[in-house]
PDB file of N, CA and C in Angstrom:
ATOM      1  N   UNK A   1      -9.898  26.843  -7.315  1.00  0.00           N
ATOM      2  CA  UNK A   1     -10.462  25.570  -6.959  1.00  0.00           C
ATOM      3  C   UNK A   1     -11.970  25.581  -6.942  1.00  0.00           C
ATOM      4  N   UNK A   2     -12.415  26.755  -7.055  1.00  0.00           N
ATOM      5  CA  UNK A   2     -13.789  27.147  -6.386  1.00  0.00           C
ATOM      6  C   UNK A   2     -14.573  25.910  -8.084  1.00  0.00           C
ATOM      7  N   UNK A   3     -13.931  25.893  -9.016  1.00  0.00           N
ATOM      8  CA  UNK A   3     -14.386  26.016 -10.177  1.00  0.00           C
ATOM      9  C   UNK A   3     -14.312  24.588 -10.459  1.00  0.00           C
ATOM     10  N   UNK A   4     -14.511  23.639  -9.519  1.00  0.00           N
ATOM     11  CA  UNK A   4     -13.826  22.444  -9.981  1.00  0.00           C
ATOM     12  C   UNK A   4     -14.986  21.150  -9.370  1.00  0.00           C
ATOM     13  N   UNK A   5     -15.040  20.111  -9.510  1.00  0.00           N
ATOM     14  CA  UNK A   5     -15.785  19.535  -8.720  1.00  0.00           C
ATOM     15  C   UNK A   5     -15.088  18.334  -8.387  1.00  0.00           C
ATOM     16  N   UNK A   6     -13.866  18.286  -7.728  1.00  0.00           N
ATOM     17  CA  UNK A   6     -12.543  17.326  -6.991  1.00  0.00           C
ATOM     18  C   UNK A   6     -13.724  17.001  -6.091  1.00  0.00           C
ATOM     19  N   UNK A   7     -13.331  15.568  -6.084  1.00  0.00           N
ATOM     20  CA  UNK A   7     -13.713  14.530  -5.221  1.00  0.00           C
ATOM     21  C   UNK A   7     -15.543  15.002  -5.129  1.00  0.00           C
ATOM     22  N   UNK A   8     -16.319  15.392  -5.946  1.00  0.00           N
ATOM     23  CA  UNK A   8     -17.549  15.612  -5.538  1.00  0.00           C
ATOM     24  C   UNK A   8     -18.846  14.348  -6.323  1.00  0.00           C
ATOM     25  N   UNK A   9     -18.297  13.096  -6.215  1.00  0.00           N
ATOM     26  CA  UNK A   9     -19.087  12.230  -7.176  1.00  0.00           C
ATOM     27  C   UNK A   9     -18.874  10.643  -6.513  1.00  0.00           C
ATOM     28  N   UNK A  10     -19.734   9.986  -6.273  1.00  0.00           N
ATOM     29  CA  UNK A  10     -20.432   8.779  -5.993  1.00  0.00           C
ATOM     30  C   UNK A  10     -18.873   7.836  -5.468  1.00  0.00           C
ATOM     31  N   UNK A  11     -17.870   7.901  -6.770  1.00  0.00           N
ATOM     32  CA  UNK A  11     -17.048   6.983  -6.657  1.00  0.00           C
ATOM     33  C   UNK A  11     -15.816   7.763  -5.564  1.00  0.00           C
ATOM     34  N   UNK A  12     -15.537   8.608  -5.394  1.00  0.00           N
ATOM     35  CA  UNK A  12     -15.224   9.620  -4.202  1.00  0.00           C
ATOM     36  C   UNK A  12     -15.531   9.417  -3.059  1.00  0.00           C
ATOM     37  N   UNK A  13     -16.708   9.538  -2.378  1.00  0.00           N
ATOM     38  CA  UNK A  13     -17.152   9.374  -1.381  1.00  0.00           C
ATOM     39  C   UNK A  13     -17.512   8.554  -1.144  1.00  0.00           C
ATOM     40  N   UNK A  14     -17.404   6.857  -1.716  1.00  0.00           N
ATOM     41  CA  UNK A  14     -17.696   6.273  -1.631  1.00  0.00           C
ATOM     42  C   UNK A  14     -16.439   4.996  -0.797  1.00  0.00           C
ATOM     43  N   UNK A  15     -15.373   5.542  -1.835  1.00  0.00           N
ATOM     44  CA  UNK A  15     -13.643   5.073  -0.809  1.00  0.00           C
ATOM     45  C   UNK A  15     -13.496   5.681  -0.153  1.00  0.00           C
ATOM     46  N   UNK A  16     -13.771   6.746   0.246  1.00  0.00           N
ATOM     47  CA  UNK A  16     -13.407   7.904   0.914  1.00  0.00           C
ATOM     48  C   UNK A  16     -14.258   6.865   2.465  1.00  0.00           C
ATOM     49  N   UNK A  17     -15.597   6.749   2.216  1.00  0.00           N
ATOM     50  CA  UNK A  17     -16.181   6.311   3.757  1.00  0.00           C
ATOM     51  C   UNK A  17     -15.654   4.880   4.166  1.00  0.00           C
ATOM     52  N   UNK A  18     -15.659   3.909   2.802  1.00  0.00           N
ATOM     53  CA  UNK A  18     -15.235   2.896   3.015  1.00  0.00           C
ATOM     54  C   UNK A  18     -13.701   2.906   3.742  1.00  0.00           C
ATOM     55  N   UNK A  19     -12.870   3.495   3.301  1.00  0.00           N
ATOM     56  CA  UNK A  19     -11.290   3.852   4.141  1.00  0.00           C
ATOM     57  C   UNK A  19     -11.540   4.394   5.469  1.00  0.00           C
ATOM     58  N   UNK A  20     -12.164   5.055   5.530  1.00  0.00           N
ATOM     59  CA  UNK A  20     -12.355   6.154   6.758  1.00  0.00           C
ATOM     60  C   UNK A  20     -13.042   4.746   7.759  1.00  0.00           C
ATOM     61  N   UNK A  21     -13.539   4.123   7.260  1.00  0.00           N
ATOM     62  CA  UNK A  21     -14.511   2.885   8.491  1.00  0.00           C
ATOM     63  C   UNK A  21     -13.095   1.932   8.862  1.00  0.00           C
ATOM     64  N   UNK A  22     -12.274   1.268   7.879  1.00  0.00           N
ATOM     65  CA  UNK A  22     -11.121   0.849   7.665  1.00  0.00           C
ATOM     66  C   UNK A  22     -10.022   1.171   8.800  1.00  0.00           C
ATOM     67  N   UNK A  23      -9.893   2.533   8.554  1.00  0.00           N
ATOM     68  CA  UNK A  23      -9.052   3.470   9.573  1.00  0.00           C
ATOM     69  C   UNK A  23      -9.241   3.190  10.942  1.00  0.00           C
ATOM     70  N   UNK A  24     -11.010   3.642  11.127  1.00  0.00           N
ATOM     71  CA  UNK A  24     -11.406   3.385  12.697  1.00  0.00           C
ATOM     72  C   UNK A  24     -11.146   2.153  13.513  1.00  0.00           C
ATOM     73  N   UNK A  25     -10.982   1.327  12.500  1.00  0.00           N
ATOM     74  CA  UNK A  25     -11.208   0.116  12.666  1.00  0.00           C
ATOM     75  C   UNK A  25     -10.164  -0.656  13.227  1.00  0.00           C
ATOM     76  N   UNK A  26      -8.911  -0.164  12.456  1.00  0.00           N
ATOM     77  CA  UNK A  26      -7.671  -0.433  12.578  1.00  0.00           C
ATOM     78  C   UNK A  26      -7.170   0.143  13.384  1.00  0.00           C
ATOM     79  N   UNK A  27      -7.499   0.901  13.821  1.00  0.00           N
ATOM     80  CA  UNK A  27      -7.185   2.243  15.391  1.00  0.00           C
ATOM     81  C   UNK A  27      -7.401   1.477  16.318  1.00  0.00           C
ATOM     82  N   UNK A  28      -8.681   0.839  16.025  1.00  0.00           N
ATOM     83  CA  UNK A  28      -9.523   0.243  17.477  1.00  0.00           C
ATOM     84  C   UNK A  28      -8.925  -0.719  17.664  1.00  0.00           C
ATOM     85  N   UNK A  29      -8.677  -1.331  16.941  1.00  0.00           N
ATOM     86  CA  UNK A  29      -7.830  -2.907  17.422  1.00  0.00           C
ATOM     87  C   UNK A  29      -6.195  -2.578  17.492  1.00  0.00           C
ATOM     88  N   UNK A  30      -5.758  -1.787  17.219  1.00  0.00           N
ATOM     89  CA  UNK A  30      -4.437  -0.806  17.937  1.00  0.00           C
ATOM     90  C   UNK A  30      -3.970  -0.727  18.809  1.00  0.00           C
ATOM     91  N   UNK A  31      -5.317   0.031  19.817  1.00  0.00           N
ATOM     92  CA  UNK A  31      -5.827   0.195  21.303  1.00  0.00           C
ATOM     93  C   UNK A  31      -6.176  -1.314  22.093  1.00  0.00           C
ATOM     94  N   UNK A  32      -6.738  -1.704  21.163  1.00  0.00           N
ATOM     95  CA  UNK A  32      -6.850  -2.763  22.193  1.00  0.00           C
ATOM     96  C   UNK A  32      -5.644  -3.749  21.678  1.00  0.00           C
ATOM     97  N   UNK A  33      -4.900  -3.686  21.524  1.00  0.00           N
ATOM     98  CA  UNK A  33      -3.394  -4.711  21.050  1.00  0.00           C
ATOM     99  C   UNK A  33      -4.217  -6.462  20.258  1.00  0.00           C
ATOM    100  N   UNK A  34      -4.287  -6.043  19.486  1.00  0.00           N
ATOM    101  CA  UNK A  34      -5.075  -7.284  18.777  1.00  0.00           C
ATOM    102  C   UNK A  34      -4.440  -7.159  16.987  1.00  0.00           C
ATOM    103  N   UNK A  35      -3.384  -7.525  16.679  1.00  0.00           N
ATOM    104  CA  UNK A  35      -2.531  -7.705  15.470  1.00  0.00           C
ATOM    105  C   UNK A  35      -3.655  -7.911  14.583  1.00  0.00           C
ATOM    106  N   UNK A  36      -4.428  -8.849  14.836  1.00  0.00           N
ATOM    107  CA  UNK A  36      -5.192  -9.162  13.277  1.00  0.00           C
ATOM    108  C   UNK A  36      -6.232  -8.340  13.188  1.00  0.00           C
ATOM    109  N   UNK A  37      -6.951  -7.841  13.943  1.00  0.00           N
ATOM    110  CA  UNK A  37      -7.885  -6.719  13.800  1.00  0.00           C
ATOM    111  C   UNK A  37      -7.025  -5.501  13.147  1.00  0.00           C
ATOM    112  N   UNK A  38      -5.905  -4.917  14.038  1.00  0.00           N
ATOM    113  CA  UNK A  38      -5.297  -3.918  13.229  1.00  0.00           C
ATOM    114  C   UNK A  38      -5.416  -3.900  11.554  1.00  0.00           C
ATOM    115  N   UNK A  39      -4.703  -5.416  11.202  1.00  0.00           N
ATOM    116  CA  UNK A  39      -4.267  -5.521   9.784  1.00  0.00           C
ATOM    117  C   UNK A  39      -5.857  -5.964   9.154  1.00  0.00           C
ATOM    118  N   UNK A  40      -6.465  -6.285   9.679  1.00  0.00           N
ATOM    119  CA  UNK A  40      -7.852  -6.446   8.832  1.00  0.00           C
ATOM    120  C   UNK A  40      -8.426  -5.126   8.452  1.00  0.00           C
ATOM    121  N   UNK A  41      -8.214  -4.466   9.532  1.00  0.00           N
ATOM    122  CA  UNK A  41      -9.029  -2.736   8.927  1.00  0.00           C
ATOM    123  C   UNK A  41      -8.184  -1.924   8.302  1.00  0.00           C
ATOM    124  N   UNK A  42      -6.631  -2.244   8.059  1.00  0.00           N
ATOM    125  CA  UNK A  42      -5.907  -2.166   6.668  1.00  0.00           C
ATOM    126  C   UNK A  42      -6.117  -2.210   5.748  1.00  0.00           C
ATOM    127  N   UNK A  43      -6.268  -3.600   5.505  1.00  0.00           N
ATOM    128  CA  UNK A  43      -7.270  -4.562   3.865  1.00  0.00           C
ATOM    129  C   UNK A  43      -8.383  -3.395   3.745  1.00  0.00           C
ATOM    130  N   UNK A  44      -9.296  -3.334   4.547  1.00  0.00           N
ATOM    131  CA  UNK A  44     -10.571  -2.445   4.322  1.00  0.00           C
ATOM    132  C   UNK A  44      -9.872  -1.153   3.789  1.00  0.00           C
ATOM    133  N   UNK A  45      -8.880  -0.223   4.603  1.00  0.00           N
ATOM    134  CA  UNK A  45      -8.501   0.861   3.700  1.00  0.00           C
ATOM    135  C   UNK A  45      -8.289   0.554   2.540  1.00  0.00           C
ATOM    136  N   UNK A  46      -7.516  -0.783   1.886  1.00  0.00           N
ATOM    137  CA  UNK A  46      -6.935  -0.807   0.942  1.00  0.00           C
ATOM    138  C   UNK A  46      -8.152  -1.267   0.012  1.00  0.00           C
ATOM    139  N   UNK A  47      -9.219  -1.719   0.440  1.00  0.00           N
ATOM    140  CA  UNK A  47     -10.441  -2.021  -0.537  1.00  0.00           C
ATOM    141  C   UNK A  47     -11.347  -1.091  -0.881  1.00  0.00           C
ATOM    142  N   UNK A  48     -11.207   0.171   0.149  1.00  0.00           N
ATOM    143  CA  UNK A  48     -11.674   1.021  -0.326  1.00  0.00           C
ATOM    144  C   UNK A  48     -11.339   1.843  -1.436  1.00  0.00           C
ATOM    145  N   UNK A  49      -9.876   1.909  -1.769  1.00  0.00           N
ATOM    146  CA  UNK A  49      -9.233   2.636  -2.687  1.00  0.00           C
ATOM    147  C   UNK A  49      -9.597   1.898  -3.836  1.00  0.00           C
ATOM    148  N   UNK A  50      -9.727   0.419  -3.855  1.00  0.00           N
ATOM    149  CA  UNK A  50     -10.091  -0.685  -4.669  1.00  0.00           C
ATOM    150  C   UNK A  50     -11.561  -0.331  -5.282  1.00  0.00           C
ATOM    151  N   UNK A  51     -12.340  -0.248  -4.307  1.00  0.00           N
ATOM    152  CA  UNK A  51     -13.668   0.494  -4.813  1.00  0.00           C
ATOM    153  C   UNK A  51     -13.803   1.808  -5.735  1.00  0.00           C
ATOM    154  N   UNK A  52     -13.178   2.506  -4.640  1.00  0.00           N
ATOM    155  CA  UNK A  52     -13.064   3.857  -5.718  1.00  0.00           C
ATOM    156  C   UNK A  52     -12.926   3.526  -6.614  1.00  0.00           C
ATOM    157  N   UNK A  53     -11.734   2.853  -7.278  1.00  0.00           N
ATOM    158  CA  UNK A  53     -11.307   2.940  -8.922  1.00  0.00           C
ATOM    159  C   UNK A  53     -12.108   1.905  -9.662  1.00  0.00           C
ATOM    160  N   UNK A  54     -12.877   1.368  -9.189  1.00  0.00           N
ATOM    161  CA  UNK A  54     -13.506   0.532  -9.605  1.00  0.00           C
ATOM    162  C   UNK A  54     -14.762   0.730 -10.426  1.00  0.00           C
ATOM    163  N   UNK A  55     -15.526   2.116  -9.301  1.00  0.00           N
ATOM    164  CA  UNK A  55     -16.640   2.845  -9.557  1.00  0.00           C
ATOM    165  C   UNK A  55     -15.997   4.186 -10.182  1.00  0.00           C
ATOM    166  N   UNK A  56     -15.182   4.294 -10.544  1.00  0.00           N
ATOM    167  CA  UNK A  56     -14.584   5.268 -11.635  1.00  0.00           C
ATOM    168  C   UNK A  56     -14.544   4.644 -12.867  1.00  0.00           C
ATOM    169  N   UNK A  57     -13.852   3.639 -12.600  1.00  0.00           N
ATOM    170  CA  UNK A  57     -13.502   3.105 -14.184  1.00  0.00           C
ATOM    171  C   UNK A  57     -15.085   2.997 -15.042  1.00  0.00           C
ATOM    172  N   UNK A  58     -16.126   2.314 -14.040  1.00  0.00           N
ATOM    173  CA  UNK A  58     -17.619   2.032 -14.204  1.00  0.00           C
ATOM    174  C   UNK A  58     -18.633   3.542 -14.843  1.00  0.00           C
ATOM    175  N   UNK A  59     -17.933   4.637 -14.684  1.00  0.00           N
ATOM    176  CA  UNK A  59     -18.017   5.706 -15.177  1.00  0.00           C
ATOM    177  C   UNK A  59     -18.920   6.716 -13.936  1.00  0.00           C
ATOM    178  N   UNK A  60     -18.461   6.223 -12.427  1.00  0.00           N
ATOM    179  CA  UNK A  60     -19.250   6.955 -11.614  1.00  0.00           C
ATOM    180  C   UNK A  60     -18.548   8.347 -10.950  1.00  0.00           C
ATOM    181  N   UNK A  61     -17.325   8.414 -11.439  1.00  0.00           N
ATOM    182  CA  UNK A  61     -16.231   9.356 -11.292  1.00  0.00           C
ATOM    183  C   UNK A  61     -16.238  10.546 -12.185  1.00  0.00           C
ATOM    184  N   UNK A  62     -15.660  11.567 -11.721  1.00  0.00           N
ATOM    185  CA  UNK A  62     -15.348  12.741 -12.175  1.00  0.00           C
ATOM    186  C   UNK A  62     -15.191  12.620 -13.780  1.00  0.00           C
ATOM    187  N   UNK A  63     -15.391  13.254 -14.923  1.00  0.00           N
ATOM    188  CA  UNK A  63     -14.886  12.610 -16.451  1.00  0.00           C
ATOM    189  C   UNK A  63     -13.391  13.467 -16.372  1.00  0.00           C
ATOM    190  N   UNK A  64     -12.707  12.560 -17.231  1.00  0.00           N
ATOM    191  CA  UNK A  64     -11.227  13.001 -17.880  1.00  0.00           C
ATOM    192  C   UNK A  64     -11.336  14.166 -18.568  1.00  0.00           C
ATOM    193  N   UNK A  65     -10.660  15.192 -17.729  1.00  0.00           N
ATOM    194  CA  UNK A  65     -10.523  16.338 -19.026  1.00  0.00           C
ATOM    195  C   UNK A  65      -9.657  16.021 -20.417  1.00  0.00           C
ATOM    196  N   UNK A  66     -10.115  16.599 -21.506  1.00  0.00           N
ATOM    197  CA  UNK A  66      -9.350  16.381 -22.753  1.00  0.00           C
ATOM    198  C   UNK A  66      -8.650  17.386 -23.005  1.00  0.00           C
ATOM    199  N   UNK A  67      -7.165  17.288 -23.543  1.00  0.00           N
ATOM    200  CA  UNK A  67      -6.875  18.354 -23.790  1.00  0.00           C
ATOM    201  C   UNK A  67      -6.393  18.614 -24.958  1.00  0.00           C
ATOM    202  N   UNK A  68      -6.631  20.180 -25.544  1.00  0.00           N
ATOM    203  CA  UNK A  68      -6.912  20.346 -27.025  1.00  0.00           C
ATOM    204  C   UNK A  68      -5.824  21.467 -27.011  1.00  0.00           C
ATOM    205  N   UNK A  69      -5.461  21.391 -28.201  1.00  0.00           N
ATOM    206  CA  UNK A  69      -3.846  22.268 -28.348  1.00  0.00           C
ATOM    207  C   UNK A  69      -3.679  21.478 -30.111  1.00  0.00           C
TER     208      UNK A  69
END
């Protein structure tokens, strides 16, 4: 793995924080029993994943290995 650069590029860490804020978010309104807060910081996880592939497709992601054979 040492040899690899998984998840080390713009469009990575970029869903990665956006989900992770999402998460907290949806925790917090959990705790405090509030249904639509929960499911709103859902959407945010789920827009973050939305982002990611978004800023991949845009070419800010890892490149496709090719494979030759």
């Amino acid at each position: 793995m040492a040899g690899t650069n998984h998840g080390h590029t713009l469009a990575a860490w970029t869903g990665v924080i956006i989900a992770f804020i999402g998460f907290c978010v949806s925790g917090a309104f959990m705790v405090l029993a509030e249904p639509m807060g929960f499911w709103a910081g859902l959407v945010v996880v789920l827009l973050g994943g939305a982002v990611g592939l978004v800023m991949r497709a845009m070419g800010l992601g890892q490149p496709r290995k090719t494979v030759t054979g």
